[in-house]
C-alpha atoms as a PDB file:
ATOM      1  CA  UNK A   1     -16.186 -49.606  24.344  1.00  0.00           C
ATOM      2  CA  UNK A   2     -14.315 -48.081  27.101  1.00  0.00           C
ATOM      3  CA  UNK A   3     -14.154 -44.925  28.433  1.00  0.00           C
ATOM      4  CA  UNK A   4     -10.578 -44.670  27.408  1.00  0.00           C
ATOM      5  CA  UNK A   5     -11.376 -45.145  23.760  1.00  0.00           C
ATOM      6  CA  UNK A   6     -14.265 -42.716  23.606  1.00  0.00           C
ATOM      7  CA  UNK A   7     -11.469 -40.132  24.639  1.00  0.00           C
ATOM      8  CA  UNK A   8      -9.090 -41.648  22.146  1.00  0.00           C
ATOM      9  CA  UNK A   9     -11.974 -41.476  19.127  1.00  0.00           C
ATOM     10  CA  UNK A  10     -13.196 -37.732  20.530  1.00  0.00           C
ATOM     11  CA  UNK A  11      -9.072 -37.060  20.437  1.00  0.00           C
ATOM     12  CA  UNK A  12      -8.538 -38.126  16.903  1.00  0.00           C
ATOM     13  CA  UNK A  13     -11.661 -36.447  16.149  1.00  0.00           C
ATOM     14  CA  UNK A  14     -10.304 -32.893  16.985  1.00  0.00           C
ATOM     15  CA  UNK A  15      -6.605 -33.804  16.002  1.00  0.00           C
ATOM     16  CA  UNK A  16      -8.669 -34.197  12.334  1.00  0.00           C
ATOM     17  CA  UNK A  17     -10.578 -31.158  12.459  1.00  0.00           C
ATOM     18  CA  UNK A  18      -7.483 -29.396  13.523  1.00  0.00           C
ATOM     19  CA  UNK A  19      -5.660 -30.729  10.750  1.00  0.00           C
ATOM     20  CA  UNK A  20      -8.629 -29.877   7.968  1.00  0.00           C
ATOM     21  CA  UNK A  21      -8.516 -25.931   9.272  1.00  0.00           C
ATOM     22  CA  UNK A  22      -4.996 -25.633   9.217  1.00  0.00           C
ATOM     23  CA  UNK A  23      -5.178 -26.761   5.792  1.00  0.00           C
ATOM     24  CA  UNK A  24      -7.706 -24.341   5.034  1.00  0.00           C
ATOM     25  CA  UNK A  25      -6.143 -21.117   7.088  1.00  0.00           C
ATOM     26  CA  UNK A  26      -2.589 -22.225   5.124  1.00  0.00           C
ATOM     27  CA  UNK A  27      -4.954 -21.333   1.656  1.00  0.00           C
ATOM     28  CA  UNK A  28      -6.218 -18.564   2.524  1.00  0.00           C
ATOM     29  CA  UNK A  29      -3.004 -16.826   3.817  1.00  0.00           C
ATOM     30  CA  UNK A  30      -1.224 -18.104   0.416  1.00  0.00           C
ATOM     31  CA  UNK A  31      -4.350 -16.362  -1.302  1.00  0.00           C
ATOM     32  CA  UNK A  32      -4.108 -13.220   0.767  1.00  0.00           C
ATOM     33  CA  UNK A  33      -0.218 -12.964   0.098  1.00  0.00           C
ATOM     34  CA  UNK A  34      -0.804 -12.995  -3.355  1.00  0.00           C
ATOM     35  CA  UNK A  35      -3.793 -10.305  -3.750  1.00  0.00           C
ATOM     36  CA  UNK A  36      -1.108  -7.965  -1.431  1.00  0.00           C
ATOM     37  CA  UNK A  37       1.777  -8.891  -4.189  1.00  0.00           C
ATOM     38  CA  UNK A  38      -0.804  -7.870  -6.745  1.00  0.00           C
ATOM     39  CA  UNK A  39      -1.405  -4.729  -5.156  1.00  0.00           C
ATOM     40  CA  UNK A  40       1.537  -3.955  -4.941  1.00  0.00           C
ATOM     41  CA  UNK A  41       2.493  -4.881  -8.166  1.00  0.00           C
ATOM     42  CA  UNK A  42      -0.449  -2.534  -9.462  1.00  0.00           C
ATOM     43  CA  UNK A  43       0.794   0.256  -7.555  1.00  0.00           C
ATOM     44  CA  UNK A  44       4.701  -0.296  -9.230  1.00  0.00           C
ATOM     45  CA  UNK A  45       3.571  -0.424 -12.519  1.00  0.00           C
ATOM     46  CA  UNK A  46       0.910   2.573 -11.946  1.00  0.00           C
ATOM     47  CA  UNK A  47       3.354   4.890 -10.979  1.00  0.00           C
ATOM     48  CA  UNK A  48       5.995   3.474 -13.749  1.00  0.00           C
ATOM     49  CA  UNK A  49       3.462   4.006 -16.533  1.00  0.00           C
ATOM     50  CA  UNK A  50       3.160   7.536 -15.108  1.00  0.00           C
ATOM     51  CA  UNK A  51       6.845   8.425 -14.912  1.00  0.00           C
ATOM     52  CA  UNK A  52       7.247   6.574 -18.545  1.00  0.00           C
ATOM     53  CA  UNK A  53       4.442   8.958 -20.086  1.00  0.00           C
ATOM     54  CA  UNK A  54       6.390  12.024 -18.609  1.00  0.00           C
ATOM     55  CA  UNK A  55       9.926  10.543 -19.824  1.00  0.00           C
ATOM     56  CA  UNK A  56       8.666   9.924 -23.527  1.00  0.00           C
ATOM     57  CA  UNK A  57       6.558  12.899 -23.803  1.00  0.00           C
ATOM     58  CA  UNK A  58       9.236  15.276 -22.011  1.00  0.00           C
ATOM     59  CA  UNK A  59      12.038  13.939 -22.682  1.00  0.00           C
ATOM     60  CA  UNK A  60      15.223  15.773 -21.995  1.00  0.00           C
ATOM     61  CA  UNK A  61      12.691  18.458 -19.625  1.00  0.00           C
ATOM     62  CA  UNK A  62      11.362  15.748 -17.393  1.00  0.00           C
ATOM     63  CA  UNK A  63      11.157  17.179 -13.938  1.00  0.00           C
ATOM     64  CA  UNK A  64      12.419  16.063 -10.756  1.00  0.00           C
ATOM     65  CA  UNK A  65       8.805  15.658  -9.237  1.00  0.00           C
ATOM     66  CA  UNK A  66       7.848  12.940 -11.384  1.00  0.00           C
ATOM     67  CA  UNK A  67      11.237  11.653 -10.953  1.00  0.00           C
ATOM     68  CA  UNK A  68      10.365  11.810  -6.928  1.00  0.00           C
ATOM     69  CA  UNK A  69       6.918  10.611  -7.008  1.00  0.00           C
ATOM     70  CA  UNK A  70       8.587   7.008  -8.392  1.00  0.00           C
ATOM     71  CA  UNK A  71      11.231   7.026  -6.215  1.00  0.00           C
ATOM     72  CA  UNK A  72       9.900   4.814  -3.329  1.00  0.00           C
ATOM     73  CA  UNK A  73       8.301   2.894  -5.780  1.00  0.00           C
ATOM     74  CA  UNK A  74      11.486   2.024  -7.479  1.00  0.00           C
ATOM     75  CA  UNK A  75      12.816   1.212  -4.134  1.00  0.00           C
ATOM     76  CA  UNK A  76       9.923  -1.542  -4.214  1.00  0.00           C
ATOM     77  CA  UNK A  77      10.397  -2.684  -6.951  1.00  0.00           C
ATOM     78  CA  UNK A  78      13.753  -4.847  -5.909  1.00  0.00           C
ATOM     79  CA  UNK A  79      10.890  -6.699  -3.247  1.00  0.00           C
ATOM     80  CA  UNK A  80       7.767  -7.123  -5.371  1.00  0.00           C
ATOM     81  CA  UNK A  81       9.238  -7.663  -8.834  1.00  0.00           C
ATOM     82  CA  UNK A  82      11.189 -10.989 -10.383  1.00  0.00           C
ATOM     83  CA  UNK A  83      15.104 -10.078 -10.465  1.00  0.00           C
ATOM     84  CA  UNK A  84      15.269  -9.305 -14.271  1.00  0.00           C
ATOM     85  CA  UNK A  85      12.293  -7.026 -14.285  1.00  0.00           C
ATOM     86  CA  UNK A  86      13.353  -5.329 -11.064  1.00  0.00           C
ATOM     87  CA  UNK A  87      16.633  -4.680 -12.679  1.00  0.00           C
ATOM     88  CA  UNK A  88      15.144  -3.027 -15.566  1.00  0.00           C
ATOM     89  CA  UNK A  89      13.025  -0.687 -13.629  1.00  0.00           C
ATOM     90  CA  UNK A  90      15.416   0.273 -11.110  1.00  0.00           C
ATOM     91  CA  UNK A  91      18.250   1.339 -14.954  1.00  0.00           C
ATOM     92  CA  UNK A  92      15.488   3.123 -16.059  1.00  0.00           C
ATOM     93  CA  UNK A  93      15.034   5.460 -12.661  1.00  0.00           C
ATOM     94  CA  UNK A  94      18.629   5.645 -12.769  1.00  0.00           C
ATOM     95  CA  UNK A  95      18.532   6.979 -16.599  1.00  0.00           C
ATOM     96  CA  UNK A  96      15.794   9.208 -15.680  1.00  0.00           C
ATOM     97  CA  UNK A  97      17.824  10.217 -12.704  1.00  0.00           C
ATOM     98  CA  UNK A  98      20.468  11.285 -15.129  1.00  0.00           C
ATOM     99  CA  UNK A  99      18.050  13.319 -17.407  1.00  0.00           C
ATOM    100  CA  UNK A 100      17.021  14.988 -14.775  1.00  0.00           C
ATOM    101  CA  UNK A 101      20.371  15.864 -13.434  1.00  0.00           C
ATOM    102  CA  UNK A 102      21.924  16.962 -16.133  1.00  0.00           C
ATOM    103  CA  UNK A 103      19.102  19.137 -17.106  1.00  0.00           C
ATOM    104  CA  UNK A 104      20.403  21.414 -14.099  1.00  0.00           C
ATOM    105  CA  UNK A 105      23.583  21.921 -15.035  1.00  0.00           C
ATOM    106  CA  UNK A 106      24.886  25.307 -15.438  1.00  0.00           C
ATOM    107  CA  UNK A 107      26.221  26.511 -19.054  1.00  0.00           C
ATOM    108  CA  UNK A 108      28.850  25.874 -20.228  1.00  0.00           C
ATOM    109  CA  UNK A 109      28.741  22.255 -19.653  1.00  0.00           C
ATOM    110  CA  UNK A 110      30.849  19.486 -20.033  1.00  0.00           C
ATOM    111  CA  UNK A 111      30.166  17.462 -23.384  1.00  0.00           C
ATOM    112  CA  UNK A 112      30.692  14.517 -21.019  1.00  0.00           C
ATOM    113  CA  UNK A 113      27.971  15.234 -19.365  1.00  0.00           C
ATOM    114  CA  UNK A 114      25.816  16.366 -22.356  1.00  0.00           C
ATOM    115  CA  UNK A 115      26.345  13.171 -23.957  1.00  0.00           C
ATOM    116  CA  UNK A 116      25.781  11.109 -20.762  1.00  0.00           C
ATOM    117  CA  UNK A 117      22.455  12.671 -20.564  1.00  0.00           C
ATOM    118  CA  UNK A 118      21.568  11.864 -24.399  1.00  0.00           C
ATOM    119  CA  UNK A 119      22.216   8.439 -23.900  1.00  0.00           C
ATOM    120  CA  UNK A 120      20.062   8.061 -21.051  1.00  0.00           C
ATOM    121  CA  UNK A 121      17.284   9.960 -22.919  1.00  0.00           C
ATOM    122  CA  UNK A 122      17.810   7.216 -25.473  1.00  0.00           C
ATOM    123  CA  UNK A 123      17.764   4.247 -23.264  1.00  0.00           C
ATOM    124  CA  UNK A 124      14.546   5.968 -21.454  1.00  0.00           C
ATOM    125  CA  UNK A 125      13.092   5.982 -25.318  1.00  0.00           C
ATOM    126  CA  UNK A 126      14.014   2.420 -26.107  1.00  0.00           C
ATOM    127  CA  UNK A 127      13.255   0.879 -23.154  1.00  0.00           C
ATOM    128  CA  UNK A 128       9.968   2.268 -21.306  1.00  0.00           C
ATOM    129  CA  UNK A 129       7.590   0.423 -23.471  1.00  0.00           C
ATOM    130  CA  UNK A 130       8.990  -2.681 -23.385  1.00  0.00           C
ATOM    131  CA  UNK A 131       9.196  -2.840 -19.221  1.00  0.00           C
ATOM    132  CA  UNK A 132       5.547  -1.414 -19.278  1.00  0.00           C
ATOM    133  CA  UNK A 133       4.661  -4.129 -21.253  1.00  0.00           C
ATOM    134  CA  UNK A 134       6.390  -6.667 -18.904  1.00  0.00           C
ATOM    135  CA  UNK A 135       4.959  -4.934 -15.749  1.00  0.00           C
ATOM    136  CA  UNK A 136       1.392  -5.285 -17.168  1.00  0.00           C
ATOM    137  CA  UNK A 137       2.025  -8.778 -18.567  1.00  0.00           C
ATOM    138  CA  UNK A 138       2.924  -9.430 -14.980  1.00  0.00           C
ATOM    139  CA  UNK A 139      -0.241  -8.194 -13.037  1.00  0.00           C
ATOM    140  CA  UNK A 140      -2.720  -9.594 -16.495  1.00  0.00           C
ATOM    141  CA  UNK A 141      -0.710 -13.174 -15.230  1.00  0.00           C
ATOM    142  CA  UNK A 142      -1.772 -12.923 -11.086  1.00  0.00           C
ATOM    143  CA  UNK A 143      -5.210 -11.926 -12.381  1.00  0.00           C
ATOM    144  CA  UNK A 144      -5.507 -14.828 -14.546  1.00  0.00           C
ATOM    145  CA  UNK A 145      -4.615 -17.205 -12.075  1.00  0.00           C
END
């Protein structure tokens, strides 16, 4: 053999290698990307099982700090969460929202109003479980994989 092919085996040699490790980094940064998801996803449904306790148990007297705390978390939610489920989360901050604000309005108040803020409460009582469950069944589904 000639010099010429040594270089050409030593060549393929590395071009191999090089090929095996990309393969390998491209697995690992897939696994890291989905352990950040997750923790992110954790974090979502964390704070949404936090402002859900304070909706149900409160109800019509939840308080703008827990409705704060979940704002930028709701913000996240449109980024970290499938379409449907982000949609769901970011109605029920809005519903909240509306509890909240119509909890400090001045009497008298418009019945509109009044009655904008029962439905809400409503929707907050029919719906938090249901997206808590989702949200969980979400993060159970990354850990299982």
């Amino acid at each position: 053999m000639s010099t010429s092919d040594w270089i050409a085996i030593c060549a393929l040699t590395v071009a191999a290698l090089s090929a095996a490790i990309s393969l390998y980094v491209l697995r690992e940064t897939r696994r890291a990307n989905r352990l950040v998801l997750l923790d992110r996803r954790v974090a979502i449904y964390e704070a949404f099982k936090c402002l859900a306790t304070e909706a149900l148990c409160q109800s019509e007297m939840l308080s703008s700090e827990e409705l704060h705390a979940f704002e930028p978390h709701a913000k996240a939610a449109a980024l970290h969460l499938p379409t449907q489920l982000a949609a769901e989360v970011a109605a029920f901050y809005e519903d909240c929202g509306t509890v909240v604000w119509a909890r400090g309005l001045r009497e008298p108040a418009d019945d509109e109003y009044v009655l904008k803020s029962k439905r809400a409460a409503e929707r907050i009582h029919q719906n938090a479980l249901g997206i808590q469950d989702r949200l969980l069944a979400l993060v159970r589904h990354a850990t299982a994989a």
